[in-house]
C-alpha atoms as a PDB file:
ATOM      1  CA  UNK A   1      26.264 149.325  80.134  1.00  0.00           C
ATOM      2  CA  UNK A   2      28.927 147.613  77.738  1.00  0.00           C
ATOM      3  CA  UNK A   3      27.718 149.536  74.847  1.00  0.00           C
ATOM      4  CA  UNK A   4      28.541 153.070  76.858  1.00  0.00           C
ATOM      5  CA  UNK A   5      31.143 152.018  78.270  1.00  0.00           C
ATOM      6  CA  UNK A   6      32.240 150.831  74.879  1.00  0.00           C
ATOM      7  CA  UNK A   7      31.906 154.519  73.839  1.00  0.00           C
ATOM      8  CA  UNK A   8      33.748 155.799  76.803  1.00  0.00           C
ATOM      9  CA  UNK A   9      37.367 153.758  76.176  1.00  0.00           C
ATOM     10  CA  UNK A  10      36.673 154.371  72.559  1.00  0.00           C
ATOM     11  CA  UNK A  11      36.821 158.230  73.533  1.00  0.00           C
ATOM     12  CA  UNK A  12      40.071 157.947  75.250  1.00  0.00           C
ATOM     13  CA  UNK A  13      41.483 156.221  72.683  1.00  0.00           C
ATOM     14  CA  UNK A  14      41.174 158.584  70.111  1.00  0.00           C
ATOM     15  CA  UNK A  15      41.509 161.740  72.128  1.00  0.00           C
ATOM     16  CA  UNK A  16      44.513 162.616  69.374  1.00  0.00           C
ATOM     17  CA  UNK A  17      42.369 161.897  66.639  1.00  0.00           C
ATOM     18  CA  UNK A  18      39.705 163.845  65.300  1.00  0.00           C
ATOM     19  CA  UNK A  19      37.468 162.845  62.322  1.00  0.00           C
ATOM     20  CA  UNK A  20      35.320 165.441  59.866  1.00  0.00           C
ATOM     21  CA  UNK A  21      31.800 165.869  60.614  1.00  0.00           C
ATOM     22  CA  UNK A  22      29.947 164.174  58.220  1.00  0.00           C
ATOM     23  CA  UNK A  23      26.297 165.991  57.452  1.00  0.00           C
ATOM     24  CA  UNK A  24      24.790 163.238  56.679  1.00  0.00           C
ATOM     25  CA  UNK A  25      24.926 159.442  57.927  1.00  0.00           C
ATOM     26  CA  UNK A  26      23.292 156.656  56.183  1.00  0.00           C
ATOM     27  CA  UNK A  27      22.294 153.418  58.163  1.00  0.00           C
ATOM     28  CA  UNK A  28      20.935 150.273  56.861  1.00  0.00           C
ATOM     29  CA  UNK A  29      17.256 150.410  58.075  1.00  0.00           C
ATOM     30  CA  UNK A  30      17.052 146.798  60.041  1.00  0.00           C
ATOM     31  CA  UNK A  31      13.137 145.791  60.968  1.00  0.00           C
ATOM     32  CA  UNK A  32      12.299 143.214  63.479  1.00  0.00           C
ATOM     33  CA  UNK A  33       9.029 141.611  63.161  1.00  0.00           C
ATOM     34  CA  UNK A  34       7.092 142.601  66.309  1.00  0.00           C
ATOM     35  CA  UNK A  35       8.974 145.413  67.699  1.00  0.00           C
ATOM     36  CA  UNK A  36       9.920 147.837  64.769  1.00  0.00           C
ATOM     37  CA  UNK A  37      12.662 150.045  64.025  1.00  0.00           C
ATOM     38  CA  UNK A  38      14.254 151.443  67.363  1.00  0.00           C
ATOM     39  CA  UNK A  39      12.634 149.570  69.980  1.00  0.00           C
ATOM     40  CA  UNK A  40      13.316 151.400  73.332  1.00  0.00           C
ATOM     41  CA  UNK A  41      14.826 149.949  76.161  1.00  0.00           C
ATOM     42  CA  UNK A  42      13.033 150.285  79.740  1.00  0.00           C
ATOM     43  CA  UNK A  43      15.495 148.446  82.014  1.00  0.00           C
ATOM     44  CA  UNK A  44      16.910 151.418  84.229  1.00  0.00           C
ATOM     45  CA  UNK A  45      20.592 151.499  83.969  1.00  0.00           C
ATOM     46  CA  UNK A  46      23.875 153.841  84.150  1.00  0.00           C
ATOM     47  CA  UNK A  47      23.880 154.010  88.253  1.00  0.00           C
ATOM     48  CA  UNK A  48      24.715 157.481  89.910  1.00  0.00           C
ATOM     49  CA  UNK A  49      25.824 156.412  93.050  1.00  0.00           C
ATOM     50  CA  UNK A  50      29.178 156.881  94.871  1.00  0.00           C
ATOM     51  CA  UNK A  51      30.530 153.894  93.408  1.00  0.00           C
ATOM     52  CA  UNK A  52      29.363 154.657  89.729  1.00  0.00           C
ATOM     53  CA  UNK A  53      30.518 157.448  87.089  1.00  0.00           C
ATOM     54  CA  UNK A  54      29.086 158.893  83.844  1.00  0.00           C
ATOM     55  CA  UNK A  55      30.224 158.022  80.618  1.00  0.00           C
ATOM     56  CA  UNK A  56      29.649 161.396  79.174  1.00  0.00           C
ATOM     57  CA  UNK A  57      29.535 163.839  81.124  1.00  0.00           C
ATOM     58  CA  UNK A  58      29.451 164.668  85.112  1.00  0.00           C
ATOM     59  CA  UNK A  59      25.531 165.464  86.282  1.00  0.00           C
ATOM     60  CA  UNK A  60      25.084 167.529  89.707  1.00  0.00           C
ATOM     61  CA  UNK A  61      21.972 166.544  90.893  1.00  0.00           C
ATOM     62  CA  UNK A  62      19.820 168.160  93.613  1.00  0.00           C
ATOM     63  CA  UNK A  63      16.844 167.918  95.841  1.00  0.00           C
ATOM     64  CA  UNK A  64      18.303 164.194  97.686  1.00  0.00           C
ATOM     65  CA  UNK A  65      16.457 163.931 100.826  1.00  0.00           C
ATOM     66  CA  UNK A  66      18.693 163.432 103.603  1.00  0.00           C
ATOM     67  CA  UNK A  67      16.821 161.040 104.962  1.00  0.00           C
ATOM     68  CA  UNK A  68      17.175 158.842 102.236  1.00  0.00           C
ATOM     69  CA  UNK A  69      19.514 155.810 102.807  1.00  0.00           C
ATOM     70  CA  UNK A  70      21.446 153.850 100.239  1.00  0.00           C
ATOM     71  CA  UNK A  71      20.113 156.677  97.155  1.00  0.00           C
ATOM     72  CA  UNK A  72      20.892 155.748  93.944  1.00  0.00           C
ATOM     73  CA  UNK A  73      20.304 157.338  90.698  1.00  0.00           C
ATOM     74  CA  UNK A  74      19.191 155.633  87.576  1.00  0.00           C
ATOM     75  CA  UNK A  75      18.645 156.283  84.153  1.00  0.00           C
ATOM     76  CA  UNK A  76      16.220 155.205  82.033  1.00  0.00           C
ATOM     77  CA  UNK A  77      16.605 155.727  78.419  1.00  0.00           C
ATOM     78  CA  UNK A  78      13.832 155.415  75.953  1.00  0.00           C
ATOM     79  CA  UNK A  79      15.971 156.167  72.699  1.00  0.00           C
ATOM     80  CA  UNK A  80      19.026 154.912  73.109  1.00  0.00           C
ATOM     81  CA  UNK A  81      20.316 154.995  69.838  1.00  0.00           C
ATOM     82  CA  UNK A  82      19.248 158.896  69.784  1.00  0.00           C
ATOM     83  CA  UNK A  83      21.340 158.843  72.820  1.00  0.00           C
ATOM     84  CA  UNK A  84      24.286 157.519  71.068  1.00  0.00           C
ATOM     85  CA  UNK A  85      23.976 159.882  68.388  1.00  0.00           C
ATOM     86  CA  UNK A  86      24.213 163.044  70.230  1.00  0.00           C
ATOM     87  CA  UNK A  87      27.250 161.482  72.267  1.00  0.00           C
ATOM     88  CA  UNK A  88      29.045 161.503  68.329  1.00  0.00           C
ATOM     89  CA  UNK A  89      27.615 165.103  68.037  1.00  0.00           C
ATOM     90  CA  UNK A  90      28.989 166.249  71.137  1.00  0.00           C
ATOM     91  CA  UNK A  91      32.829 164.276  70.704  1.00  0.00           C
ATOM     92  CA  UNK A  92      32.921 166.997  67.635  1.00  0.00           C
ATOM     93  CA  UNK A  93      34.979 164.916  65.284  1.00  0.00           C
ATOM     94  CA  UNK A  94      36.845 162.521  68.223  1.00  0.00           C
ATOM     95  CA  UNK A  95      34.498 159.316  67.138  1.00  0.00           C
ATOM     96  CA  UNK A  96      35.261 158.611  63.209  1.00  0.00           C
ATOM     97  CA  UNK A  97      31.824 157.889  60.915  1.00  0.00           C
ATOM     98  CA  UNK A  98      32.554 153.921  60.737  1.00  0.00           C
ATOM     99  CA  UNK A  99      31.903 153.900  64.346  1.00  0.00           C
ATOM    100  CA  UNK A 100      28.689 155.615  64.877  1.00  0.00           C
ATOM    101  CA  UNK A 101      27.275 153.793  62.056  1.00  0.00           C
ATOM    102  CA  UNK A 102      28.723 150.181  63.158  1.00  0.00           C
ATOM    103  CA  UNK A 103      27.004 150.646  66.532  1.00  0.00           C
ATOM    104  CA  UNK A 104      23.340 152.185  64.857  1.00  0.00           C
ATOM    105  CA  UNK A 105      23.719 149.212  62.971  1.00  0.00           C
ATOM    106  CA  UNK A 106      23.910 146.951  65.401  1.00  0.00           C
ATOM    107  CA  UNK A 107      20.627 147.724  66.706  1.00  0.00           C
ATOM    108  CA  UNK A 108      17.252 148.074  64.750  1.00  0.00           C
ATOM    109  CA  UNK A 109      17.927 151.917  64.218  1.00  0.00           C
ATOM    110  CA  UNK A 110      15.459 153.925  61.331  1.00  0.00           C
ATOM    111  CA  UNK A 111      17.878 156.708  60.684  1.00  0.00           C
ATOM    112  CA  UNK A 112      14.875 158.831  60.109  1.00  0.00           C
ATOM    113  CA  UNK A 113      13.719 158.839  64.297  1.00  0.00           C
ATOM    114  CA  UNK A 114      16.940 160.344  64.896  1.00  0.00           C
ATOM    115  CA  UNK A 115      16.350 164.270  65.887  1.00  0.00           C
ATOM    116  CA  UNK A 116      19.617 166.107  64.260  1.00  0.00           C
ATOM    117  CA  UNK A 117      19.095 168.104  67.573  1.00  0.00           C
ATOM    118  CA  UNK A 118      19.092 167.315  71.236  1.00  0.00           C
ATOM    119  CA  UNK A 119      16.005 166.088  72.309  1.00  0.00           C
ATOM    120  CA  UNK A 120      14.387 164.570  75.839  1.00  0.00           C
ATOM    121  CA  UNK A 121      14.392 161.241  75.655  1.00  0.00           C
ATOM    122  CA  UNK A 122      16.578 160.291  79.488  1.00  0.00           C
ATOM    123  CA  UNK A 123      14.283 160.073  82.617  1.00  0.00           C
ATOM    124  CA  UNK A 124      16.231 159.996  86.297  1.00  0.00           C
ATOM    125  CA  UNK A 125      15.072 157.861  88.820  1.00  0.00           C
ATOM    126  CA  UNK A 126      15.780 158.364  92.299  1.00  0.00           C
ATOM    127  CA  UNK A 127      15.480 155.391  94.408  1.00  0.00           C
ATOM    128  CA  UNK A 128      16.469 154.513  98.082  1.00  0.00           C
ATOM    129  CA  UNK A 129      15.498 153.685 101.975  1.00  0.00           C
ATOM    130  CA  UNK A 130      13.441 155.549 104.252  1.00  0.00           C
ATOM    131  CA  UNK A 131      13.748 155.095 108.144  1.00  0.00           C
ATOM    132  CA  UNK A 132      10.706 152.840 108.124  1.00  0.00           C
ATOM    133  CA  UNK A 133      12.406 150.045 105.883  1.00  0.00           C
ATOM    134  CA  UNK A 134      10.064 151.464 103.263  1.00  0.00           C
ATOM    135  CA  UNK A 135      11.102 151.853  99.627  1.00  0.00           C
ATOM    136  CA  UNK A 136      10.997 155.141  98.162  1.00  0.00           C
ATOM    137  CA  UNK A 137      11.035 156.030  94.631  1.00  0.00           C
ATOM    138  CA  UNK A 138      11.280 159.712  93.066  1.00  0.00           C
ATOM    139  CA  UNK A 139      11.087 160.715  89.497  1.00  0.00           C
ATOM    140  CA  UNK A 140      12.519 163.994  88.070  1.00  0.00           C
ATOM    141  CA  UNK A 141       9.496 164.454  85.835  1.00  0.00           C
ATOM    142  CA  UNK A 142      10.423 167.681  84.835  1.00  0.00           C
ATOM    143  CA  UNK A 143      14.129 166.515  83.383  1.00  0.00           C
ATOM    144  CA  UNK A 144      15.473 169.268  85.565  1.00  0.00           C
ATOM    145  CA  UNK A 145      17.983 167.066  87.395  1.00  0.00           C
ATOM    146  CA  UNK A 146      16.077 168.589  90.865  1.00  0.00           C
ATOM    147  CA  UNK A 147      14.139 165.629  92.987  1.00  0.00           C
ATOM    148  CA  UNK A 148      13.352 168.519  95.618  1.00  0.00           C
ATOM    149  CA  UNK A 149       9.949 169.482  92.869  1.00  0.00           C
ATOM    150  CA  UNK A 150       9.098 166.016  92.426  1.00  0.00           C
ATOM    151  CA  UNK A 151       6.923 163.675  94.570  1.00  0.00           C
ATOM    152  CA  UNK A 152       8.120 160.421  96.100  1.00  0.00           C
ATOM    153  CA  UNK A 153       6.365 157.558  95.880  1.00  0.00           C
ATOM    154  CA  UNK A 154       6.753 155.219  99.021  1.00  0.00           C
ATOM    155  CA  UNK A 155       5.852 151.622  99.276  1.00  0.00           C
ATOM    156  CA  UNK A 156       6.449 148.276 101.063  1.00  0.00           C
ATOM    157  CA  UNK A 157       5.080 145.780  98.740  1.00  0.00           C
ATOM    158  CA  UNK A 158       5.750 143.253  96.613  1.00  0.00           C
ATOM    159  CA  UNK A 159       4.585 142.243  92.920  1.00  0.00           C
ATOM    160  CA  UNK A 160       2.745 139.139  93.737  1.00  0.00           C
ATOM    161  CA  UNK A 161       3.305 136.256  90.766  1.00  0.00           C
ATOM    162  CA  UNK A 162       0.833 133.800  90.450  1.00  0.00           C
ATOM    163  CA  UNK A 163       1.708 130.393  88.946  1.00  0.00           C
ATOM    164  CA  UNK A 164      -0.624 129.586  85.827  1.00  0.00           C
ATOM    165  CA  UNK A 165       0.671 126.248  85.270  1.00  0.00           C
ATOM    166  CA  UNK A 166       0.337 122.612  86.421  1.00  0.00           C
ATOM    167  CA  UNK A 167       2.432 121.071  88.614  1.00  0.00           C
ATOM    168  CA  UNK A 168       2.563 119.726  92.100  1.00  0.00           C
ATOM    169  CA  UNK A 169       5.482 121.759  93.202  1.00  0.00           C
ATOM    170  CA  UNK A 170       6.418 125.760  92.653  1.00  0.00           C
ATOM    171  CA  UNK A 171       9.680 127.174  93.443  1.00  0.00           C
ATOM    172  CA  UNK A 172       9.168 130.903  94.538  1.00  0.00           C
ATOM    173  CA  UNK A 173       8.905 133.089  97.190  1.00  0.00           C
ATOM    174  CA  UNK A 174       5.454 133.405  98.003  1.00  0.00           C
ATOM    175  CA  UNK A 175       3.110 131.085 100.758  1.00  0.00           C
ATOM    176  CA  UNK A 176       2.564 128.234  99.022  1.00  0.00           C
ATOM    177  CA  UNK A 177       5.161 128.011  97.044  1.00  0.00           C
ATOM    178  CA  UNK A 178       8.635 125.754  98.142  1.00  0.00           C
ATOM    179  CA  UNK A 179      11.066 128.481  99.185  1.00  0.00           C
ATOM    180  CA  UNK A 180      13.731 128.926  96.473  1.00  0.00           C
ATOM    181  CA  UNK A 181      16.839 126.800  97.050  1.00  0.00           C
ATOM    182  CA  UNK A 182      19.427 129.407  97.476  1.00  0.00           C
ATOM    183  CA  UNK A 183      23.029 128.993  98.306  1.00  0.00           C
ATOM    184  CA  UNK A 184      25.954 131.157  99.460  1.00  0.00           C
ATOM    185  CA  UNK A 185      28.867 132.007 101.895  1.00  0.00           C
ATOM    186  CA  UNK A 186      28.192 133.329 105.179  1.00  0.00           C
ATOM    187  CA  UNK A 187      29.304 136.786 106.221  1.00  0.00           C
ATOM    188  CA  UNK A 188      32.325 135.245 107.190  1.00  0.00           C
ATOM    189  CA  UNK A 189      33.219 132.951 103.871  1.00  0.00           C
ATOM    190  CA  UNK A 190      31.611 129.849 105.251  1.00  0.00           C
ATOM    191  CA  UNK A 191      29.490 128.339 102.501  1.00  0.00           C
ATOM    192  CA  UNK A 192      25.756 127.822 103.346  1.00  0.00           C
ATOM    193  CA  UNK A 193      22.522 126.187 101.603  1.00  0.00           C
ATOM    194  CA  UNK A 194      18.769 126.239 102.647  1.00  0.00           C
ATOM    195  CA  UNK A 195      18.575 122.422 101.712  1.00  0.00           C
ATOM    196  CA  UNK A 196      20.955 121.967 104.380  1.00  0.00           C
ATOM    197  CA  UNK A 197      18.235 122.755 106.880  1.00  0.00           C
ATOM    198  CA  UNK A 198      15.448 120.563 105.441  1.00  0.00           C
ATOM    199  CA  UNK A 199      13.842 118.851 108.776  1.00  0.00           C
ATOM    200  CA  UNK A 200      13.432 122.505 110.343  1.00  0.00           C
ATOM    201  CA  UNK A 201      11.367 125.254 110.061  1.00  0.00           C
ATOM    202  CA  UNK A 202      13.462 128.600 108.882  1.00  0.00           C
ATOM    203  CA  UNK A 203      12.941 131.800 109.306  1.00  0.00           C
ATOM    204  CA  UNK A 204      14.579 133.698 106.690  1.00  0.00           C
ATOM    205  CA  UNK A 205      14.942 137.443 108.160  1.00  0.00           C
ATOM    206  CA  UNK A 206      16.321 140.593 105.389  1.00  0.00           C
ATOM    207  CA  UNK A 207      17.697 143.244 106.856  1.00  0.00           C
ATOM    208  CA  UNK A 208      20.436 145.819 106.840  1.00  0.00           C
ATOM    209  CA  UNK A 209      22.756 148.349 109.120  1.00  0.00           C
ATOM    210  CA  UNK A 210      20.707 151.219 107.739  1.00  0.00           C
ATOM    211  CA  UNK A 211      17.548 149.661 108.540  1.00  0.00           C
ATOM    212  CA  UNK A 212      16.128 151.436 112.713  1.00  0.00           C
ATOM    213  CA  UNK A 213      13.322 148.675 112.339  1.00  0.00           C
ATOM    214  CA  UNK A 214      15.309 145.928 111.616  1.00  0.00           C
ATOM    215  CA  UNK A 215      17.632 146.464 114.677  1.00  0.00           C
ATOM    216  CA  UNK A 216      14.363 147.540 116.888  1.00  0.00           C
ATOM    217  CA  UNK A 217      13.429 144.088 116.181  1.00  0.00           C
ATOM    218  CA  UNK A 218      16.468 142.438 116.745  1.00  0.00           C
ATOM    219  CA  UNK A 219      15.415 141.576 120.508  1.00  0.00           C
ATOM    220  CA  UNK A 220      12.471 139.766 119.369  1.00  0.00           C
ATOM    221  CA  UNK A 221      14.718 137.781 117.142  1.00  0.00           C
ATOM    222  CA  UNK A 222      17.195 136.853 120.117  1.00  0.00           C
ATOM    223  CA  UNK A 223      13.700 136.112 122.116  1.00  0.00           C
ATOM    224  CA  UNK A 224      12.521 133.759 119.421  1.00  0.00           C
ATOM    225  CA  UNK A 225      15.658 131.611 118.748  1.00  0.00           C
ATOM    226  CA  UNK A 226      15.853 130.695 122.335  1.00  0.00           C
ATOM    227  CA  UNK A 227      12.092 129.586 123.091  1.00  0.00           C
ATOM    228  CA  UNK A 228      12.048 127.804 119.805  1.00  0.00           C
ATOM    229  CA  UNK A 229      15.494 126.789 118.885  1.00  0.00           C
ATOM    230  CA  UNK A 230      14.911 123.259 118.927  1.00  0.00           C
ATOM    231  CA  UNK A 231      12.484 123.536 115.734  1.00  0.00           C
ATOM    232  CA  UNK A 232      14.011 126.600 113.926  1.00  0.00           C
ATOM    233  CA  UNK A 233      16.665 127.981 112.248  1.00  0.00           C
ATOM    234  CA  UNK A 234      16.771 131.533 111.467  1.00  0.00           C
ATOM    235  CA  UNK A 235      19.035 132.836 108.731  1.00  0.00           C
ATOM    236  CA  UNK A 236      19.666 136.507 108.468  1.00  0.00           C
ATOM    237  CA  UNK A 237      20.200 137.863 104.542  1.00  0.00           C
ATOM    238  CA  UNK A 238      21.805 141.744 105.540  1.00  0.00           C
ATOM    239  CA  UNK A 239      20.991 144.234 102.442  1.00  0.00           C
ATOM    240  CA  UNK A 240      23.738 146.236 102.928  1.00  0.00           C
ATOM    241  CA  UNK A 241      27.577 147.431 101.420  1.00  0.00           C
ATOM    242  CA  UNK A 242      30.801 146.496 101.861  1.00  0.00           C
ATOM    243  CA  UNK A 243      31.587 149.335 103.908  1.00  0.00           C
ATOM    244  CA  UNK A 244      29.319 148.371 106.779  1.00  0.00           C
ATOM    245  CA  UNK A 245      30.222 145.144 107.644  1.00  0.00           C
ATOM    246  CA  UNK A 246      32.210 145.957 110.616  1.00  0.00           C
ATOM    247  CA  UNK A 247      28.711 147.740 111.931  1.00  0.00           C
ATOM    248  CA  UNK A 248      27.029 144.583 110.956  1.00  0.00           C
ATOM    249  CA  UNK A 249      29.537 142.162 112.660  1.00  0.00           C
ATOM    250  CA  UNK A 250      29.432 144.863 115.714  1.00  0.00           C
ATOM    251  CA  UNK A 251      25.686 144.247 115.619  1.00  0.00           C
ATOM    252  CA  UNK A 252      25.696 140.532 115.464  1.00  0.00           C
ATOM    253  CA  UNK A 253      28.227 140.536 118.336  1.00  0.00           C
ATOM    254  CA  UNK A 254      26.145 143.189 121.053  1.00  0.00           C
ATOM    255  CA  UNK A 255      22.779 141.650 120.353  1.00  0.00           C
ATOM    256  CA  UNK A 256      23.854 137.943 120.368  1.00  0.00           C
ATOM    257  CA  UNK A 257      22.381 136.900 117.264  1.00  0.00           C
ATOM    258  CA  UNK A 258      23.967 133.001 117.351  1.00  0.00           C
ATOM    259  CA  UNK A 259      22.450 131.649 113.954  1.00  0.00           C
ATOM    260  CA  UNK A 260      23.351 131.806 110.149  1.00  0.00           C
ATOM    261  CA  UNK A 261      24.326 135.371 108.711  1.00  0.00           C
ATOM    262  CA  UNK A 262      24.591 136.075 105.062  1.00  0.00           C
ATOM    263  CA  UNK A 263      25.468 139.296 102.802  1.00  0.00           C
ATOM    264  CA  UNK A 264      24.235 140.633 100.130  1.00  0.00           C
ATOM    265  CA  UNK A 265      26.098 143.705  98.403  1.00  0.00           C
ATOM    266  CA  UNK A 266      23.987 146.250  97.588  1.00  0.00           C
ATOM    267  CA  UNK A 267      25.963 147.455  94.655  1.00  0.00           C
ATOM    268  CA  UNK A 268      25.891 143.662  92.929  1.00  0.00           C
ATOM    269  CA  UNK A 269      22.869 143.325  90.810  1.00  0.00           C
ATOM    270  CA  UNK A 270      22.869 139.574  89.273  1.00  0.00           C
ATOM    271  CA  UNK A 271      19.572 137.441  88.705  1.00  0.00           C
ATOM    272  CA  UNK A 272      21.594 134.881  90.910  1.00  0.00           C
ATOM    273  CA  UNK A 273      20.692 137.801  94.079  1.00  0.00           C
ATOM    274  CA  UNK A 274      18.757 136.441  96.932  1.00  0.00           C
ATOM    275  CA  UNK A 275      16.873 139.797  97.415  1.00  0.00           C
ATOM    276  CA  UNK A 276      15.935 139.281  94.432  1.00  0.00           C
ATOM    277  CA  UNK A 277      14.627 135.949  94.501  1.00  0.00           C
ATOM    278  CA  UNK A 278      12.882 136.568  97.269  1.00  0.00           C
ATOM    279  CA  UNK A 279      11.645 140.341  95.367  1.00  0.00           C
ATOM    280  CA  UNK A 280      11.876 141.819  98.858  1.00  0.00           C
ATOM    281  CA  UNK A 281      11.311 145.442  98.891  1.00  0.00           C
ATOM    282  CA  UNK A 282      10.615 146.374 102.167  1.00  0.00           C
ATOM    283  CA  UNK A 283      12.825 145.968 105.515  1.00  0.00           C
ATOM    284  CA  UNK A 284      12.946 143.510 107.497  1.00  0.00           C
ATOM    285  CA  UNK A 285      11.335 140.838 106.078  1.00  0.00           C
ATOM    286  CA  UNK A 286      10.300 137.561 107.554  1.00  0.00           C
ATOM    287  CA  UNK A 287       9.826 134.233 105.648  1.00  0.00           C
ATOM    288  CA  UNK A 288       8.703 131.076 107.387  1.00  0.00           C
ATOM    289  CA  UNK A 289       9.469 127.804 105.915  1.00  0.00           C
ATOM    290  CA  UNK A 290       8.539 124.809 107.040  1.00  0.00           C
ATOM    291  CA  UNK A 291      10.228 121.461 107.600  1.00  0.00           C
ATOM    292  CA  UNK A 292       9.593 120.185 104.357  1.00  0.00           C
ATOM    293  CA  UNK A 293      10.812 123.681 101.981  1.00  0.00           C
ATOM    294  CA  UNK A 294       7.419 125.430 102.275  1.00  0.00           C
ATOM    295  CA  UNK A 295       7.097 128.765 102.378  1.00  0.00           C
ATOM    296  CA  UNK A 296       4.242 129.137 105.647  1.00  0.00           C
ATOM    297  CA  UNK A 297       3.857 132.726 106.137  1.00  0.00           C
ATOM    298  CA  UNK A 298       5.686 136.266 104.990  1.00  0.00           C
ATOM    299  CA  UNK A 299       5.845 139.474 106.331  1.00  0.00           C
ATOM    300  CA  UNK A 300       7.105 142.920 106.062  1.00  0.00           C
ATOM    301  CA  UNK A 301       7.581 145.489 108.576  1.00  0.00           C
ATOM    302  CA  UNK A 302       8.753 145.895 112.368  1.00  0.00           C
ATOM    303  CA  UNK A 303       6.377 144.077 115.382  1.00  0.00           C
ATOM    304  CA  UNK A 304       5.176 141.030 113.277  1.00  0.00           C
ATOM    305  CA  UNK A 305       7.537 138.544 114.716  1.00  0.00           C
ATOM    306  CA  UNK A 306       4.313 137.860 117.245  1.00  0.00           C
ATOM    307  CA  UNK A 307       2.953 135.962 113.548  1.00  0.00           C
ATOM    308  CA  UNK A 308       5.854 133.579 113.320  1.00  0.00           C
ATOM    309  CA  UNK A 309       5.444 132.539 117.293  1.00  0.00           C
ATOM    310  CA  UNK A 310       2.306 132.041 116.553  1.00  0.00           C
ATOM    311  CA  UNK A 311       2.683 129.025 113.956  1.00  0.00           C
ATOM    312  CA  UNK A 312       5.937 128.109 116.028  1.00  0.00           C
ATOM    313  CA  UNK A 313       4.048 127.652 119.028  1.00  0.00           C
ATOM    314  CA  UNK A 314       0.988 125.687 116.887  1.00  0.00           C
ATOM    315  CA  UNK A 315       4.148 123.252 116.010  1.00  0.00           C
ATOM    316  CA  UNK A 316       5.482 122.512 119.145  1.00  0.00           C
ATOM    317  CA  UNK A 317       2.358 121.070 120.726  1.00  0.00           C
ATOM    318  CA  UNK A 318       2.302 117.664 121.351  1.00  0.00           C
END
């Protein structure tokens, strides 16, 4: 993202100026032991969304389901440095020489995998919400910038990392595992930490505005925190965007949901994220701890708050 958008004020800049088209460019050939000249990079990035823009040039894409909450497009480019060499093809003389090769050579770039014509080397990934909480992912696999032909993939799990080492004691997000110490501000700028409510058992709940099954199950919530609110605290982590607090607030304040809120924005993307250390895909999600950090059960999906009662209920005997 800071290289292209790098490119982008560096465009602007020299709108005025225009530079000869060179027919050939010579870069030092730079090889890193283990990956090779122009190793690609897979992390998705440049986000279509309606708070994002293209660097280059404005896409219309087609085929969104309407069902679809929260889409969001993504790139992922697996020659970037071809990528940055057809951008200087197509500014026609508005990016001088010294630049393209200063930023080729900043990279491991063999001069010789660069096509001196356009080629394929972008994939568009469309990713967002269905009405079951469900993630659902949909590649345009025939580059046509249409997800209408293409067939989405839905699912609700999670990538399940096993700890290899030794050690009494793993942070993660898994049964098992001590729950990860997060901390935050509440959704209305009080600050907040899990360690606060060692002693308890916690019930971490992710949900969202957009989410039908996390409000369906909202009741259940409501029902839960007054049989059991003696032993537990339940913290609710809302998925969501800035735009929708009001609804969430509105939400909070109809169903009665007296306990903990936090928010997460959607559009911020940092390792720091809870939803991320939690790698929650699917909506809601429940996460038990126990009194002493442990992570007891987890669950995804509507109508499995009768799980969590369950162990609740197995703690409160005498």
């Amino acid at each position: 993202m800071k290289r292209r958008s790098f490119i982008l004020l560096l465009a602007f800049a020299m709108a005025g100026r225009t530079y000869a088209q060179q027919p050939e460019i010579r870069v030092a050939l730079k090889t890193v032991p283990g990956t090779g000249p122009g190793s690609p990079r897979l992390s998705p990035a440049m986000l279509y969304g309606s708070y994002s823009f293209n660097f280059d040039s404005a896409r219309s894409f087609k085929g969104i389901p309407a069902t679809l909450a929260n889409p969001v497009i993504k790139e992922l480019d697996f020659q970037p440095q071809q990528g940055m060499y057809e951008l200087y093809q197509r500014l026609n003389g508005r990016m001088s020489p010294e630049t393209i090769v200063n930023e080729l050579s900043k990279s491991s770039t063999d001069t010789l995998s660069l096509s001196a014509h356009p080629i394929r080397h972008i994939v568009f990934i469309l990713s967002g919400f269905a009405a079951n909480g469900k993630r659902v992912l949909i590649t345009d696999a025939n580059n046509n910038l249409d997800f209408g032909d293409d067939q989405p993939i839905t699912y609700g799990g999670e990538i399940v990392f096993k700890n290899a080492g030794k050690g009494a004691s793993v942070t993660g997000s898994q049964p098992g595992e001590d729950a990860y110490p997060f901390a935050g501000k509440t959704i209305d700028g009080q600050p907040f930490a899990l360690n606060t409510l060692r002693g308890r058992y916690v019930l971490l709940d992710f949900w969202g505005s957009w989410c039908n099954p996390c409000i369906s199950a909202i009741p259940d919530l409501v029902q839960l925190d007054r049989q059991y609110h003696d032993i537990l605290s339940i913290v609710n982590i809302a998925y969501d965007e800035q735009k929708n607090i009001p609804r969430l607030q509105q939400l909070i304040k109809t169903h009665h949901m007296q306990w903990t809120h936090l928010f997460e924005d959607m559009k911020d993307n940092y390792g720091t994220s809870i939803i991320k250390r939690f790698k929650v895909e699917a909506y809601p999600t429940q996460i038990l701890i126990d009194p002493a950090g442990k992570i007891l059960l987890r669950t995804s999906g509507a109508g499995k708050i009768s799980q969590v009662e369950a162990l609740l209920k197995a703690a409160s005997r005498p």
